[in-house]
Protein backbone atom coordinates (compact mmCIF):
# COMPACT_ATOMS: atom_id res chain seq x y z
CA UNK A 1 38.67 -36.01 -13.52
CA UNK A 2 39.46 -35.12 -9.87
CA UNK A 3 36.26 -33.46 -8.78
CA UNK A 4 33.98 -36.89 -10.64
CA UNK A 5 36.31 -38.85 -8.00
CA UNK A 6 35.79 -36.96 -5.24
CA UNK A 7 31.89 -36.96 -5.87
CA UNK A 8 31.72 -40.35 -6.47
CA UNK A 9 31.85 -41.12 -1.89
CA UNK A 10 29.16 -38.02 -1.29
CA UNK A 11 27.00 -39.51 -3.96
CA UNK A 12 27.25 -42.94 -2.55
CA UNK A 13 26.60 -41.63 1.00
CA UNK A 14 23.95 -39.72 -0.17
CA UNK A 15 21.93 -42.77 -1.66
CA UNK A 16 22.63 -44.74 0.91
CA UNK A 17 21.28 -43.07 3.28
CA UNK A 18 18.18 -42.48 1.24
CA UNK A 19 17.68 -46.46 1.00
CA UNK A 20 18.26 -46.68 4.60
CA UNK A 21 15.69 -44.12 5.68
CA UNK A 22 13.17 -44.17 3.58
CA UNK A 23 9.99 -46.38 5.29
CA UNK A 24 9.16 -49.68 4.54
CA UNK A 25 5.79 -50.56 3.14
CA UNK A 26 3.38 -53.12 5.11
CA UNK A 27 2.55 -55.73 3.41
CA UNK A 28 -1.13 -54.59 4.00
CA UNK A 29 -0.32 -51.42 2.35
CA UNK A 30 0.89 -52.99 -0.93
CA UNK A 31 -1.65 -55.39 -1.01
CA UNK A 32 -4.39 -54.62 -3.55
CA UNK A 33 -7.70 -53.76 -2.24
CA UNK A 34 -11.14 -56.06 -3.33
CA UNK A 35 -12.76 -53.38 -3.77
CA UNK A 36 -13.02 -49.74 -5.30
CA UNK A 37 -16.02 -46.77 -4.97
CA UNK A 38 -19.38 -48.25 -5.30
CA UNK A 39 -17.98 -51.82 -5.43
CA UNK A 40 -17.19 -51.17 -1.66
CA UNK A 41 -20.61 -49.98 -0.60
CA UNK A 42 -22.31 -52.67 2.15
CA UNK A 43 -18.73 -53.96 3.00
CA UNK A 44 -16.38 -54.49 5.63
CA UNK A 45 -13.45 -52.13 5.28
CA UNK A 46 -11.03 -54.39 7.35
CA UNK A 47 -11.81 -57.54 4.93
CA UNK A 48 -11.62 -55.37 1.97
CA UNK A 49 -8.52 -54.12 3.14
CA UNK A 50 -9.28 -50.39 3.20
CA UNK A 51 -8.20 -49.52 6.30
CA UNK A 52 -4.77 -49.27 5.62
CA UNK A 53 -3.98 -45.60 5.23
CA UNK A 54 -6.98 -44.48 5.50
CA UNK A 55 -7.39 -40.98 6.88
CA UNK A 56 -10.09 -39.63 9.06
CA UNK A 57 -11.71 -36.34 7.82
CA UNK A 58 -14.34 -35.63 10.50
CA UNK A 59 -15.53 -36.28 13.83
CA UNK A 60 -18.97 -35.48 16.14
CA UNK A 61 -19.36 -36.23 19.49
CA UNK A 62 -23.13 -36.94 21.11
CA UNK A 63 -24.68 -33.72 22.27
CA UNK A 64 -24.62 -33.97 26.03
CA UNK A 65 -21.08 -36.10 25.98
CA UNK A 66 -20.59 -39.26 24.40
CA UNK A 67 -18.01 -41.86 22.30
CA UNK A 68 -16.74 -39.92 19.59
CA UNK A 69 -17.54 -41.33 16.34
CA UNK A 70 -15.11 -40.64 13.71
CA UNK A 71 -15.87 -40.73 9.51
CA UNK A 72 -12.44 -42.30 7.82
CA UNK A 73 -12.20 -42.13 4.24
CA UNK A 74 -10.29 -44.55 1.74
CA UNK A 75 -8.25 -43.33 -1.26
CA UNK A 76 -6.85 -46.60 -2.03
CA UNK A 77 -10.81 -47.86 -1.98
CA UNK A 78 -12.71 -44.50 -2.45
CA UNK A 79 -14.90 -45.52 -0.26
CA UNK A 80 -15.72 -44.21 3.43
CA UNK A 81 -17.29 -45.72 6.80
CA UNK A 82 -17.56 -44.60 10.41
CA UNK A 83 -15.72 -45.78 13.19
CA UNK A 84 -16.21 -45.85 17.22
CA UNK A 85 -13.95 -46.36 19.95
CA UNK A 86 -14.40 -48.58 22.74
CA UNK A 87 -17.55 -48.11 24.03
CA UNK A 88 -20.74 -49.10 25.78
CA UNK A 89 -22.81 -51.46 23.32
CA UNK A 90 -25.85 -49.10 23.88
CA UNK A 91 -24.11 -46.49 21.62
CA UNK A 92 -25.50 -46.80 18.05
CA UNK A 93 -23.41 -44.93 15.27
CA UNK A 94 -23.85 -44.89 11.82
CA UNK A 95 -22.99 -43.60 8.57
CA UNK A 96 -25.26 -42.36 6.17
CA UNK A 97 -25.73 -41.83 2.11
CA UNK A 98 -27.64 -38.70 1.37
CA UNK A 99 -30.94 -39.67 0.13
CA UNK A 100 -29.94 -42.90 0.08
CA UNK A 101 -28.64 -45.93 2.91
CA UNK A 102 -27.55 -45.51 6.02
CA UNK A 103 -25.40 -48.32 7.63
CA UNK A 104 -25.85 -48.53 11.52
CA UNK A 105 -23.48 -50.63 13.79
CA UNK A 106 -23.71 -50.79 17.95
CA UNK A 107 -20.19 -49.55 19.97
CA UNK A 108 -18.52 -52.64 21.94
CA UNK A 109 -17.09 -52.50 25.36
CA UNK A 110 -13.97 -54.51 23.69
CA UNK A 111 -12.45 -53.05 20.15
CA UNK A 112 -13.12 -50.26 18.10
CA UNK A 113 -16.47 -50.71 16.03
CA UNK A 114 -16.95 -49.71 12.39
CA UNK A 115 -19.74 -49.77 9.76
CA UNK A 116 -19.91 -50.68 6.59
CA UNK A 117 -18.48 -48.88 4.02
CA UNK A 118 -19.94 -46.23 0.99
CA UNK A 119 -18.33 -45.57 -2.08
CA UNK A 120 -16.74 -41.37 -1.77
CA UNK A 121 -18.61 -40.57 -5.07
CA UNK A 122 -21.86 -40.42 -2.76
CA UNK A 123 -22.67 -37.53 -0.30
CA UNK A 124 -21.83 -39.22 2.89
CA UNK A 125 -21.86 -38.41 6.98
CA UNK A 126 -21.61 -39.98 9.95
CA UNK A 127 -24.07 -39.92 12.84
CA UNK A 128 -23.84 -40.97 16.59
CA UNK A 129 -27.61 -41.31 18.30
CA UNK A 130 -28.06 -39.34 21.25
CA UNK A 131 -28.23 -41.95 24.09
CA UNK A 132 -31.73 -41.28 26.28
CA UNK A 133 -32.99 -44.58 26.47
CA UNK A 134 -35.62 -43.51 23.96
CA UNK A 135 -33.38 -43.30 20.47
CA UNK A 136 -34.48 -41.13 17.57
CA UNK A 137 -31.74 -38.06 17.78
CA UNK A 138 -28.73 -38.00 16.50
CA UNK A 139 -25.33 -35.79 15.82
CA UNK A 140 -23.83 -35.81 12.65
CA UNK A 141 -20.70 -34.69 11.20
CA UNK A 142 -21.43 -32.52 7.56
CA UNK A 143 -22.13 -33.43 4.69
CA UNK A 144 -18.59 -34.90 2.50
């Protein structure tokens, strides 16, 4: 009976302590997401609310310097998208379906840009074009 008493305070502590640093959810993070996979493709992962936790996987930079462009994926949508930095509105990033859509969206000189999203059961990458004043090249990241 003596040693159940004298567990009973270090269990107590111990939980307590487990309540009081364990992190607290966002509301944006336990909000259910509109969409999932395929139903995501053409959309906007900030409206769908995919952005929270969502984890970038690659990067590429322009050859010859450049924004980087990073490709974030989605497990709570299973869907992915490429994102840009602040940038000059001349950069043009995109990301692209293999053998199938590509989504293209300009950098702007005030917020991070995105594009629209794919669903992650497609082969996807994400390009930035190679500024020259001409367009036509890009850098990719691989294929995911």
């Amino acid at each position: 009976m003596a040693v159940r008493r004298s567990l009973l305070p270090f269990a107590t502590a111990v939980l307590t302590s487990a309540l009081l640093l364990a992190p607290a959810l966002s509301a944006e993070a336990m909000a259910p997401t509109a969409c999932k996979g395929s139903a995501c493709t053409g959309k906007n992962p900030k409206r769908e609310g995919c952005g929270s936790g969502a984890k970038v996987i690659d990067r590429v930079q322009p050859a010859g310097g450049g924004p980087e462009v990073q490709l974030r994926n989605s497990s709570r949508c299973s869907a992915a998208w490429a994102r840009i930095q602040k940038a000059n509105s001349s950069w043009r990033f995109k990301i692209q379906i293999r053998r199938g859509a590509s989504y293209t969206a300009n950098a702007s000189p005030s917020h991070e840009a995105y594009t629209q999203m794919v669903g992650s059961s497609n082969a996807y990458r994400a390009c930035v074009e190679i500024y020259d004043g001409q367009g036509g090249s890009w850098s990719c990241t691989g294929w995911h």
